[in-house]
PDB file of N, CA and C in Angstrom:
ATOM      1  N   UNK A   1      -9.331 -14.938   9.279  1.00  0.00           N
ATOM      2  CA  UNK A   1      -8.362 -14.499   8.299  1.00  0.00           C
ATOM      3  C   UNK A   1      -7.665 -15.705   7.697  1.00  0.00           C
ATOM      4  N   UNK A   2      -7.557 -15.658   6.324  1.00  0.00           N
ATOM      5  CA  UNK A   2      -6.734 -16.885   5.831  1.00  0.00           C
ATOM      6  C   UNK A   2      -5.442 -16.927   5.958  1.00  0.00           C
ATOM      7  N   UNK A   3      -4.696 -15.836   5.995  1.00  0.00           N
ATOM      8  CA  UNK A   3      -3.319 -16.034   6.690  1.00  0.00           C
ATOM      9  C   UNK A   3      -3.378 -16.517   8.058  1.00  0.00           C
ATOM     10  N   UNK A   4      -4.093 -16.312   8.992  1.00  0.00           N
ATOM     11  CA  UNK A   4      -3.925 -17.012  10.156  1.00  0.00           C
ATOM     12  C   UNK A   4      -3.977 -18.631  10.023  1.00  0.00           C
ATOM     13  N   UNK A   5      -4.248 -18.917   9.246  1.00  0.00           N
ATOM     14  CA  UNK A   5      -4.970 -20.647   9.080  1.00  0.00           C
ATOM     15  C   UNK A   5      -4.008 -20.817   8.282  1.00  0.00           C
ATOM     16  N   UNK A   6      -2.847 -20.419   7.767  1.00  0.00           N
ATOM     17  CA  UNK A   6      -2.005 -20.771   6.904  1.00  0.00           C
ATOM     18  C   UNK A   6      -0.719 -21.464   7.915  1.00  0.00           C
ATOM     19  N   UNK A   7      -0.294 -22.515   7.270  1.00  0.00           N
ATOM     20  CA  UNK A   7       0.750 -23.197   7.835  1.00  0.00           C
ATOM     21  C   UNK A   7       2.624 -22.519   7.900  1.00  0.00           C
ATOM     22  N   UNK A   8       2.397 -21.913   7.047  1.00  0.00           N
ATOM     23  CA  UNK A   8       3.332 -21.372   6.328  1.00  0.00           C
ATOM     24  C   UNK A   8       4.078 -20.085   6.984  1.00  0.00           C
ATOM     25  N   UNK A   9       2.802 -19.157   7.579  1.00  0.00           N
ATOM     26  CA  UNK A   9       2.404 -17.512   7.925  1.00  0.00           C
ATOM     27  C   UNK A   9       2.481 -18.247   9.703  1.00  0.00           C
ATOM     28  N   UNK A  10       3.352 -17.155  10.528  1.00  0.00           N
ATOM     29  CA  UNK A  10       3.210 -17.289  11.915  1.00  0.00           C
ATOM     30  C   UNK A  10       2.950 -16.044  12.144  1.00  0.00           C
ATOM     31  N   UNK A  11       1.156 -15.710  12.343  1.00  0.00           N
ATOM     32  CA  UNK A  11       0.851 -14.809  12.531  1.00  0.00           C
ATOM     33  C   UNK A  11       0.755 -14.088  14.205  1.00  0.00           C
ATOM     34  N   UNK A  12       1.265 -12.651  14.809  1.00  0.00           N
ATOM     35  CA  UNK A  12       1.149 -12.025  15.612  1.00  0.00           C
ATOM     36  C   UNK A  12       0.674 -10.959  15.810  1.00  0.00           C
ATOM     37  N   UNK A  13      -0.566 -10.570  16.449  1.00  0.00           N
ATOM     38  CA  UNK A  13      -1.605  -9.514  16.095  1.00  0.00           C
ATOM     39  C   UNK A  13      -1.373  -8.655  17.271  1.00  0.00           C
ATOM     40  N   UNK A  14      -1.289  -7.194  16.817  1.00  0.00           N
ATOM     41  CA  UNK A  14      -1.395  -6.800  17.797  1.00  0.00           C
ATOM     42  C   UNK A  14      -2.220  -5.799  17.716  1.00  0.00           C
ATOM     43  N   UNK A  15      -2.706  -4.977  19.040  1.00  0.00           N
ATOM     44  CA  UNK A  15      -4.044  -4.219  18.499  1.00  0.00           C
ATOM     45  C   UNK A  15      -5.096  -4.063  19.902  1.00  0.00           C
ATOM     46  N   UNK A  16      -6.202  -3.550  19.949  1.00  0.00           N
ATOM     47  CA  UNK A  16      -7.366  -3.915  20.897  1.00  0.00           C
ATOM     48  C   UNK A  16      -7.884  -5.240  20.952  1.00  0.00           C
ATOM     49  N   UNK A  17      -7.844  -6.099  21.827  1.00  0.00           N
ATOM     50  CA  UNK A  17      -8.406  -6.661  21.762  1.00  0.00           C
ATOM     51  C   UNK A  17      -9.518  -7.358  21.496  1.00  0.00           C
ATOM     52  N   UNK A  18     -10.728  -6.348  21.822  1.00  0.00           N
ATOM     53  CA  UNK A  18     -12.250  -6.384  21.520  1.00  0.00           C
ATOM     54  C   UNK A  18     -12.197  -6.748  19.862  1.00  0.00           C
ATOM     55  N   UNK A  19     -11.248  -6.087  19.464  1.00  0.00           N
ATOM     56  CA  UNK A  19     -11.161  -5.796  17.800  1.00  0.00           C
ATOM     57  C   UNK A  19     -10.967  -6.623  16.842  1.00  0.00           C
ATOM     58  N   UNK A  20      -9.967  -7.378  17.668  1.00  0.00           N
ATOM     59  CA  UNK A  20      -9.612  -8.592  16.632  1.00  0.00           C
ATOM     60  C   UNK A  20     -10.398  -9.856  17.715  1.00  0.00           C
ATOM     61  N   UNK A  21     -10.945  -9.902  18.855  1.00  0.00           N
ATOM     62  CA  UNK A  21     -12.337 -11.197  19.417  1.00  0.00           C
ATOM     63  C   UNK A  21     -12.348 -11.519  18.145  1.00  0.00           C
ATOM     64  N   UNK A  22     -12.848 -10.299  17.462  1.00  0.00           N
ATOM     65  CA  UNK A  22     -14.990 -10.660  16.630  1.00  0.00           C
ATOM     66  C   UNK A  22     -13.789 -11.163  15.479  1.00  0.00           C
ATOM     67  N   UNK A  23     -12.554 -11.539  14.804  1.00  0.00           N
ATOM     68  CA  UNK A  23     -11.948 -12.283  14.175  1.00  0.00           C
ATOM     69  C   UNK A  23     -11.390 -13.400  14.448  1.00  0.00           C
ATOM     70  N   UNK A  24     -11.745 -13.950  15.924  1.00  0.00           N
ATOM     71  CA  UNK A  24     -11.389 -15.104  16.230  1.00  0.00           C
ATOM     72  C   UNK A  24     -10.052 -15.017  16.410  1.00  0.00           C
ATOM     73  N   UNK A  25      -9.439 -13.835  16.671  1.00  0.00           N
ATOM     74  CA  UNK A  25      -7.705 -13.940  16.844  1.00  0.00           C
ATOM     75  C   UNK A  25      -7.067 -13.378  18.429  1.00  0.00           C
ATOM     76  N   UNK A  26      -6.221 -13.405  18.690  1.00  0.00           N
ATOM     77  CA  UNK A  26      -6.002 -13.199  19.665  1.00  0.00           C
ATOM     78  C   UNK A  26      -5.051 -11.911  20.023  1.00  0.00           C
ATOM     79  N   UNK A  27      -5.115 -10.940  20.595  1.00  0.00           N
ATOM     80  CA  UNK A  27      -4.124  -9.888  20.462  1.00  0.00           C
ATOM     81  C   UNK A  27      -2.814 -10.041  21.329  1.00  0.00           C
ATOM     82  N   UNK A  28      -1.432  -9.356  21.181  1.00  0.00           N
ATOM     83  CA  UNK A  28      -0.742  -9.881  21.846  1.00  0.00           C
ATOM     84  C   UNK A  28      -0.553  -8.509  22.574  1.00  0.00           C
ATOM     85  N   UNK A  29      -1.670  -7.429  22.591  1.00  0.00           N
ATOM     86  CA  UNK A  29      -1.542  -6.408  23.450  1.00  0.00           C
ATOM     87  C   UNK A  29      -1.050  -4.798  22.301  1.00  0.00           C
ATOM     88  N   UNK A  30      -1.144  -4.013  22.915  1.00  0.00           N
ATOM     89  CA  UNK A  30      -1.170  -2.348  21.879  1.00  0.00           C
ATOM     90  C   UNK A  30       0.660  -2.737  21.462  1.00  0.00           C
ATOM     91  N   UNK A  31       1.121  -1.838  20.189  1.00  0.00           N
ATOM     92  CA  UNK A  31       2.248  -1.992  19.601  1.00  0.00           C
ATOM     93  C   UNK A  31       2.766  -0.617  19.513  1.00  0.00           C
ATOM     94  N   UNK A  32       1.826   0.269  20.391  1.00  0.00           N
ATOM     95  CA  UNK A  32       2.282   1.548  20.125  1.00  0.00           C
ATOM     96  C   UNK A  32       2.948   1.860  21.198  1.00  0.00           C
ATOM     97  N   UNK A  33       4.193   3.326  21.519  1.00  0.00           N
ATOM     98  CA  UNK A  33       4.834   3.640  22.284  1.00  0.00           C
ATOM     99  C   UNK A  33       5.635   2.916  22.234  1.00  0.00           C
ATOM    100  N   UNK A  34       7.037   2.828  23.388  1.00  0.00           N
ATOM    101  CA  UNK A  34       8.189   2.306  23.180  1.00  0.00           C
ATOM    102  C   UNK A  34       8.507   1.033  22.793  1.00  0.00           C
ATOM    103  N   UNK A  35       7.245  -0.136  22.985  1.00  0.00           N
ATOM    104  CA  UNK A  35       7.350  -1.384  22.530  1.00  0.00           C
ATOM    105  C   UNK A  35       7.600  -0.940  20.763  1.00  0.00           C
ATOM    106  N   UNK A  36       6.677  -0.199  19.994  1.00  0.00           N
ATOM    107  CA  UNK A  36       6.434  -0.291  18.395  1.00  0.00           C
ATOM    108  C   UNK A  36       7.611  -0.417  17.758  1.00  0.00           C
ATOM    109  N   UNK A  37       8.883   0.008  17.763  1.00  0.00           N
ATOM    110  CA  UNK A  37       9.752  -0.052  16.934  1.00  0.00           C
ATOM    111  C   UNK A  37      10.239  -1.746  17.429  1.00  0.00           C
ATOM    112  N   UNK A  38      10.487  -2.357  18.403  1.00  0.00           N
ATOM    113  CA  UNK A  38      11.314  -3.170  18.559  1.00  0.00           C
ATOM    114  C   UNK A  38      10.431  -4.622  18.115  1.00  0.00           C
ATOM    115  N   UNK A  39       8.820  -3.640  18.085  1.00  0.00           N
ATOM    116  CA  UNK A  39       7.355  -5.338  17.734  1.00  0.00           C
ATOM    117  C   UNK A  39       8.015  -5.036  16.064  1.00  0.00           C
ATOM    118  N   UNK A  40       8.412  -3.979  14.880  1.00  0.00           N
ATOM    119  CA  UNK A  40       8.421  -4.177  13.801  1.00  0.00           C
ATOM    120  C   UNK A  40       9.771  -4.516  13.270  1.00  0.00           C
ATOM    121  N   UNK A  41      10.624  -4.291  14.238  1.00  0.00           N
ATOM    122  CA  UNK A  41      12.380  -4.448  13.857  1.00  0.00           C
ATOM    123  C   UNK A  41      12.132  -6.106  14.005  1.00  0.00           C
ATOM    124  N   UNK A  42      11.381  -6.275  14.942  1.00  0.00           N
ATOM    125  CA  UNK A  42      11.967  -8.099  15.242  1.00  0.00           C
ATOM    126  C   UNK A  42      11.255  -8.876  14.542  1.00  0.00           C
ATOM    127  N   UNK A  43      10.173  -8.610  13.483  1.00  0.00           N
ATOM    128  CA  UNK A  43       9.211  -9.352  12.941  1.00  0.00           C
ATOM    129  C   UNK A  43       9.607  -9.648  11.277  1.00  0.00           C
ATOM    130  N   UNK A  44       9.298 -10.752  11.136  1.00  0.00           N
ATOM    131  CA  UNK A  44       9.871 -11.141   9.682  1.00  0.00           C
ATOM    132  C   UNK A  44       9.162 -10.016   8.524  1.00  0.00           C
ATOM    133  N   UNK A  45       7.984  -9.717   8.981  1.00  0.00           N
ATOM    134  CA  UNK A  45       6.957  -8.690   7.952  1.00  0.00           C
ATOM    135  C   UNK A  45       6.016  -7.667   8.723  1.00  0.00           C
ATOM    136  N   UNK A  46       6.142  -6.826   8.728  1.00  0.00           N
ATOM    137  CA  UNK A  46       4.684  -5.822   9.484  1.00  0.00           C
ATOM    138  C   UNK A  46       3.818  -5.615   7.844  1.00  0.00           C
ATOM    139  N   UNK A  47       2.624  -5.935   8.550  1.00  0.00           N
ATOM    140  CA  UNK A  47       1.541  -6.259   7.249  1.00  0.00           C
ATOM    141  C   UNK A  47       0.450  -4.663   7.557  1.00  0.00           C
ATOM    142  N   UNK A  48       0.240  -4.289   6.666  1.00  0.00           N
ATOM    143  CA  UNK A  48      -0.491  -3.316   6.777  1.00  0.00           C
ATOM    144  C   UNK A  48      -1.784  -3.043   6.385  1.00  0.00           C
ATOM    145  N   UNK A  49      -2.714  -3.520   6.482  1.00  0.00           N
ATOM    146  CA  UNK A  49      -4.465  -3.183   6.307  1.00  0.00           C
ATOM    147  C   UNK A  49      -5.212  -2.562   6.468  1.00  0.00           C
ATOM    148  N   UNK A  50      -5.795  -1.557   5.174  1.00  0.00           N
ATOM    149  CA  UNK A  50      -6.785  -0.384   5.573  1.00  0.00           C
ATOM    150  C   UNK A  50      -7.977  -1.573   6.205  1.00  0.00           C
ATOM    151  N   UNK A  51      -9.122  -0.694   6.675  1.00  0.00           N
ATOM    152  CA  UNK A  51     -10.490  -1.235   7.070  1.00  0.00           C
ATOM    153  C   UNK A  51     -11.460  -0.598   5.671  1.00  0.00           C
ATOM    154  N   UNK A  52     -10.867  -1.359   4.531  1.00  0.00           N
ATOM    155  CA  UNK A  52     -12.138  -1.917   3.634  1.00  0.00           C
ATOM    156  C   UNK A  52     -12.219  -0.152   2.951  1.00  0.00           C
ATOM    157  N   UNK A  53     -11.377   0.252   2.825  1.00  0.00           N
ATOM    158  CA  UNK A  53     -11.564   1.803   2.605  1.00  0.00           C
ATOM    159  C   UNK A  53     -10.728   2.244   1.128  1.00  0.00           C
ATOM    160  N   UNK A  54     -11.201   1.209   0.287  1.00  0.00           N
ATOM    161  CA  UNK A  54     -11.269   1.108  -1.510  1.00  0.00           C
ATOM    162  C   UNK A  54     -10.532   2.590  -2.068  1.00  0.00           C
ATOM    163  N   UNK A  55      -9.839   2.942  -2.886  1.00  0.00           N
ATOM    164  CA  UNK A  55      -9.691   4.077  -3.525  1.00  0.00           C
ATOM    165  C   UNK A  55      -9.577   5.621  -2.743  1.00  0.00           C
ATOM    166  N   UNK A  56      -9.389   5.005  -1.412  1.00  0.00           N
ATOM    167  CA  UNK A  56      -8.827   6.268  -0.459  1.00  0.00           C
ATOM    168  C   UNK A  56      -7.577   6.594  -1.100  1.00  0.00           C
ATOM    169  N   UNK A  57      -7.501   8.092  -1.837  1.00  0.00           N
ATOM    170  CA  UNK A  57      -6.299   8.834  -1.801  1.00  0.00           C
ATOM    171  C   UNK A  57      -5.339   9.179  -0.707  1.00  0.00           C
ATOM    172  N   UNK A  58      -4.148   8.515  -0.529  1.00  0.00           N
ATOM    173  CA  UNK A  58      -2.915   8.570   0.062  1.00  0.00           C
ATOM    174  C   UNK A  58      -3.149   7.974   1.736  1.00  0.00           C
ATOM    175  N   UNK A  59      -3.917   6.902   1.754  1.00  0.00           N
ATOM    176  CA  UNK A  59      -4.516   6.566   2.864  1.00  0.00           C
ATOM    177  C   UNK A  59      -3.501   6.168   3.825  1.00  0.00           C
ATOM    178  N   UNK A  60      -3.570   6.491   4.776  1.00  0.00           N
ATOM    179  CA  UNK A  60      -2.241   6.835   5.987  1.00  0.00           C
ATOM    180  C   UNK A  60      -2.413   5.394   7.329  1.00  0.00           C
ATOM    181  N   UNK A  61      -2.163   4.805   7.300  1.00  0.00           N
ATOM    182  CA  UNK A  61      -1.818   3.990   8.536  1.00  0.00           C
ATOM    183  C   UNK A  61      -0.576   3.860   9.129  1.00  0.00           C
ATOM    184  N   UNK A  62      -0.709   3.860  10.325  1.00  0.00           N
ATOM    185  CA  UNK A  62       0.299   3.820  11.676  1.00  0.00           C
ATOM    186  C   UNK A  62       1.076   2.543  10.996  1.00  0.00           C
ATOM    187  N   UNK A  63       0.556   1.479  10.810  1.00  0.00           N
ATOM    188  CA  UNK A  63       1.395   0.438  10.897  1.00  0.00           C
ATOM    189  C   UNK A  63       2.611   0.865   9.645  1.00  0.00           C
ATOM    190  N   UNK A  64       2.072   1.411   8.752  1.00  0.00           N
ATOM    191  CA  UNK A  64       2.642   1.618   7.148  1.00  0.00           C
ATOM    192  C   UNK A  64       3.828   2.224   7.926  1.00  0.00           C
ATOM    193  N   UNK A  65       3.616   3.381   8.411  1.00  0.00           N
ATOM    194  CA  UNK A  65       4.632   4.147   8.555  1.00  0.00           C
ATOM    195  C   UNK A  65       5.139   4.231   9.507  1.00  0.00           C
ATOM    196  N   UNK A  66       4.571   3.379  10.678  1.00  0.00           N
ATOM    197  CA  UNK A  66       5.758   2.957  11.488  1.00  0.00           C
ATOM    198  C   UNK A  66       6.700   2.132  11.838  1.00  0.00           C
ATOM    199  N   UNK A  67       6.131   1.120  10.736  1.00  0.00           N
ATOM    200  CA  UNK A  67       6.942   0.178  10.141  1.00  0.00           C
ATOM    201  C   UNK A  67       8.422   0.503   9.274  1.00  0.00           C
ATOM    202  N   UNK A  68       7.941   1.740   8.433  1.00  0.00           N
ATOM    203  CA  UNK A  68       8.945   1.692   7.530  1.00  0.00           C
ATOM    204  C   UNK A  68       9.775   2.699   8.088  1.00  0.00           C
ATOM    205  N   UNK A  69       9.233   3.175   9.052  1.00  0.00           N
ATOM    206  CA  UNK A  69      10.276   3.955  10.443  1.00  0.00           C
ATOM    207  C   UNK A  69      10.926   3.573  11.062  1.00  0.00           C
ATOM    208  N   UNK A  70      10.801   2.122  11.490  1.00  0.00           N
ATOM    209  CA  UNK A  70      11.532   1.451  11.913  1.00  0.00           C
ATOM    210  C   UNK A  70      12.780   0.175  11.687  1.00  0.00           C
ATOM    211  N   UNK A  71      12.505   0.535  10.073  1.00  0.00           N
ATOM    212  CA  UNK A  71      13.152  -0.364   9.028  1.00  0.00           C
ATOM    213  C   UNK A  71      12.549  -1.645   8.976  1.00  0.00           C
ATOM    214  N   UNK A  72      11.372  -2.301   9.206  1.00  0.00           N
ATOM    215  CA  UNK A  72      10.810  -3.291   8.967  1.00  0.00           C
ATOM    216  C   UNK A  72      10.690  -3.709   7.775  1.00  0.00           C
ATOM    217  N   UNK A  73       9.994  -5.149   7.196  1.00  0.00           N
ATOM    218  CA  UNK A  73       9.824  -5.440   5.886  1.00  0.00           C
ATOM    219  C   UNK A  73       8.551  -5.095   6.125  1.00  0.00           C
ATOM    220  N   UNK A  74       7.742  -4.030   5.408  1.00  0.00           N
ATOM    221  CA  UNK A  74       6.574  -3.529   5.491  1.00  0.00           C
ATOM    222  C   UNK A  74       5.895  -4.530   4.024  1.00  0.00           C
ATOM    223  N   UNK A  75       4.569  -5.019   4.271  1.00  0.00           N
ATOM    224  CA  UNK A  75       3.433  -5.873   3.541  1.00  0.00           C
ATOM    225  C   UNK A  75       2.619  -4.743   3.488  1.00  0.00           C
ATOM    226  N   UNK A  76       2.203  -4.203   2.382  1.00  0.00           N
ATOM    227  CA  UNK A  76       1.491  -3.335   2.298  1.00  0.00           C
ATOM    228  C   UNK A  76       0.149  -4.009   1.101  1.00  0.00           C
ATOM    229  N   UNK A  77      -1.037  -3.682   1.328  1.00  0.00           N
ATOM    230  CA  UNK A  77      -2.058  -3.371   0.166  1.00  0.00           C
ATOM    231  C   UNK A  77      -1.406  -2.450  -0.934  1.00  0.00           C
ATOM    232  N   UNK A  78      -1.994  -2.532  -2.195  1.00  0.00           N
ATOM    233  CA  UNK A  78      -2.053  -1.260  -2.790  1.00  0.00           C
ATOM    234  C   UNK A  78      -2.895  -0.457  -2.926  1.00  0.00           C
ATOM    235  N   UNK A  79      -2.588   0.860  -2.649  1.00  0.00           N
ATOM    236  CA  UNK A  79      -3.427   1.808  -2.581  1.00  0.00           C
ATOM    237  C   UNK A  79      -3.132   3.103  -3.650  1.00  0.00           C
ATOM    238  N   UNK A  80      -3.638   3.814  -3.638  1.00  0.00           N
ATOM    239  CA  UNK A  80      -3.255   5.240  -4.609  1.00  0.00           C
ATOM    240  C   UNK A  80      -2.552   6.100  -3.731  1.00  0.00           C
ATOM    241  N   UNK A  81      -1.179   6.853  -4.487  1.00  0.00           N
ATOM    242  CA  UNK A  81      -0.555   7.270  -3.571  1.00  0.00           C
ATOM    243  C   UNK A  81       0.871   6.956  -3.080  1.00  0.00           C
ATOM    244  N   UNK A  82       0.509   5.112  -2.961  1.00  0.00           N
ATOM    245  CA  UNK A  82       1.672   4.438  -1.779  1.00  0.00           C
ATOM    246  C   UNK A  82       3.178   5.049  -2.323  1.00  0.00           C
ATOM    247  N   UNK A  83       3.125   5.102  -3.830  1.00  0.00           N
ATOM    248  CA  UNK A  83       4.722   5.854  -4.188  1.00  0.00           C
ATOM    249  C   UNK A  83       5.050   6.889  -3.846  1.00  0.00           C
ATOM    250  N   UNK A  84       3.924   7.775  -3.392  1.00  0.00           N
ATOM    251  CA  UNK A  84       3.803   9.030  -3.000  1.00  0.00           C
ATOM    252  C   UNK A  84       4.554   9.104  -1.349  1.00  0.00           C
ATOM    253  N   UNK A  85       4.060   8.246  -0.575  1.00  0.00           N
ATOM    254  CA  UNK A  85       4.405   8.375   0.503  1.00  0.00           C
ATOM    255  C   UNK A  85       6.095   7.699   0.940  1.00  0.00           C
ATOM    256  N   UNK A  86       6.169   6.518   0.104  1.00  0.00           N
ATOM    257  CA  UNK A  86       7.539   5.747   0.399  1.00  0.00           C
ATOM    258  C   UNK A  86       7.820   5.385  -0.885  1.00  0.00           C
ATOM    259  N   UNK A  87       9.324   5.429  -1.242  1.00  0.00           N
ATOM    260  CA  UNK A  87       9.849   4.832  -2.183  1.00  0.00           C
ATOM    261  C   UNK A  87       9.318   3.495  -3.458  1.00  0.00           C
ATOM    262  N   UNK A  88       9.418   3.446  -4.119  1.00  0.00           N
ATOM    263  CA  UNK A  88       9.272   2.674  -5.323  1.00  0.00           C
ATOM    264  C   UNK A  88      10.236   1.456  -4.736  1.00  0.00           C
ATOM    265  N   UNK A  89       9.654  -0.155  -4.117  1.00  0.00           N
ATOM    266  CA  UNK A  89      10.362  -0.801  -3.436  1.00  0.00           C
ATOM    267  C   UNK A  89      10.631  -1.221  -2.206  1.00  0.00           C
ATOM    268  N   UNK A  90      10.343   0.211  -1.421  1.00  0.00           N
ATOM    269  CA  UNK A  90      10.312   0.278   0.084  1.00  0.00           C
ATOM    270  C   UNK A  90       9.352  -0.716   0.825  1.00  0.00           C
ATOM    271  N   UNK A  91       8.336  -0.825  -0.159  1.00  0.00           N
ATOM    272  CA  UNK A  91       7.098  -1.837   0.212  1.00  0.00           C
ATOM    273  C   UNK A  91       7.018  -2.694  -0.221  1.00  0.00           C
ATOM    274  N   UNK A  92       6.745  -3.979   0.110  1.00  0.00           N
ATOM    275  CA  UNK A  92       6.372  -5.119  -0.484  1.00  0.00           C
ATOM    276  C   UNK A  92       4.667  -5.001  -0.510  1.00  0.00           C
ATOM    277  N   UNK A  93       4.105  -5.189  -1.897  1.00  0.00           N
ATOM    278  CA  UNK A  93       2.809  -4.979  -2.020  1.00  0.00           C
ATOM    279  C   UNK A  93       1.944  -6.639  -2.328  1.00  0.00           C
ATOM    280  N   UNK A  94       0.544  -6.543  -2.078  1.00  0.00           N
ATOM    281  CA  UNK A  94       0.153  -7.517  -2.499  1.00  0.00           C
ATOM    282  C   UNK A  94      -1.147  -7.804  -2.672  1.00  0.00           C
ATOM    283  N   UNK A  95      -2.270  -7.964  -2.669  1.00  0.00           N
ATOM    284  CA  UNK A  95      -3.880  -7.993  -3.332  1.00  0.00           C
ATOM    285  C   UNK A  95      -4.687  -9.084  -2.781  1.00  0.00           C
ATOM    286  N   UNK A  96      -4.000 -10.112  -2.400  1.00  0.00           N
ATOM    287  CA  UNK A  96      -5.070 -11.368  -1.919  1.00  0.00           C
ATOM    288  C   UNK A  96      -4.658 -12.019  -1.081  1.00  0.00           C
ATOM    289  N   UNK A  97      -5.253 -12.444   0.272  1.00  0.00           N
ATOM    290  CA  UNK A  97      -4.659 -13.400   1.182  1.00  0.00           C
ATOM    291  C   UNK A  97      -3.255 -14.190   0.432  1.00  0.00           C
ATOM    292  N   UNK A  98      -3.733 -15.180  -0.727  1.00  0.00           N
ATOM    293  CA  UNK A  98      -2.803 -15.981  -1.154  1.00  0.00           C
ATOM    294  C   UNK A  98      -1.811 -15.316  -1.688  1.00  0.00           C
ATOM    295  N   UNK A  99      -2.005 -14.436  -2.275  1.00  0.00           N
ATOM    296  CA  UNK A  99      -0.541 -12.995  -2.604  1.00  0.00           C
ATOM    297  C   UNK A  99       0.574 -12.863  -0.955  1.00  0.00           C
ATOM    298  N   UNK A 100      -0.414 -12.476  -0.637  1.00  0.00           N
ATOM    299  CA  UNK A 100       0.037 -12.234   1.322  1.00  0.00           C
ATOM    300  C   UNK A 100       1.015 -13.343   1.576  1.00  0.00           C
ATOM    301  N   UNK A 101       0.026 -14.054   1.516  1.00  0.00           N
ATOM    302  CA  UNK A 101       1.186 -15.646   2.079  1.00  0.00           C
ATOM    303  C   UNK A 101       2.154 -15.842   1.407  1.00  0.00           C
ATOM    304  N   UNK A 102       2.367 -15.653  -0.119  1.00  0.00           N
ATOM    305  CA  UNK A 102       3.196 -15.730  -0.971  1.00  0.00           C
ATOM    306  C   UNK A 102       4.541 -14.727  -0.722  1.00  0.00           C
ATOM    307  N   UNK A 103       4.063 -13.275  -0.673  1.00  0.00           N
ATOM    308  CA  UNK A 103       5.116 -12.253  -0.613  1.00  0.00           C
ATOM    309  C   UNK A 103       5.552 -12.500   1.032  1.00  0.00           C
ATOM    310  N   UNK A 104       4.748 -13.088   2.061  1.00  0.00           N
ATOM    311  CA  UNK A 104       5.580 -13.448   3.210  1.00  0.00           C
ATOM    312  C   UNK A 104       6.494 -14.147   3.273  1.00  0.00           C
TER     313      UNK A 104
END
């Protein structure tokens, strides 16, 4: 990932492990259950990434919305929809690694 290799971006992954190996990253263990609100309250950005799933109508991820459940600065893709689900604002959006690093 090019945000990981970025000087700038202090990236913390969390997730299955097996999952993020095959990206060369390291997990810092699951973010769900009572840890999740306090991994997105304490983090400068919770970043949110479909898996490559283009022009999905109102496409739903955990991180999106448990991020913005928890009052985090949510990094979102754009997708179709996203106004639909959260406020105009609520999200910080962005399109390209270097967008990413930028809106971080």
């Amino acid at each position: 990932l090019e945000l990981n290799a970025s000087n700038s971006v202090r990236l913390a992954v969390y997730g299955p492990e097996d999952m993020w190996k095959t990206l060369n990253l390291t997990s810092l263990g699951p973010s769900y259950g009572a840890a999740m609100p306090r991994i997105h309250r304490t983090s400068k950005a919770s970043l949110s990434l479909s898996r490559a799933q283009p022009g999905v109508e109102l496409y739903r991820s955990e991180r999106l919305m448990d991020g913005a459940a928890s009052g985090a600065c949510v990094v979102s893709e754009v997708f179709p929809g996203l106004d639909l689900l959260l406020p105009r604002g609520a999200v910080l959006t962005a399109t390209t690694p270097r967008h990413y690093a930028r809106v971080v």
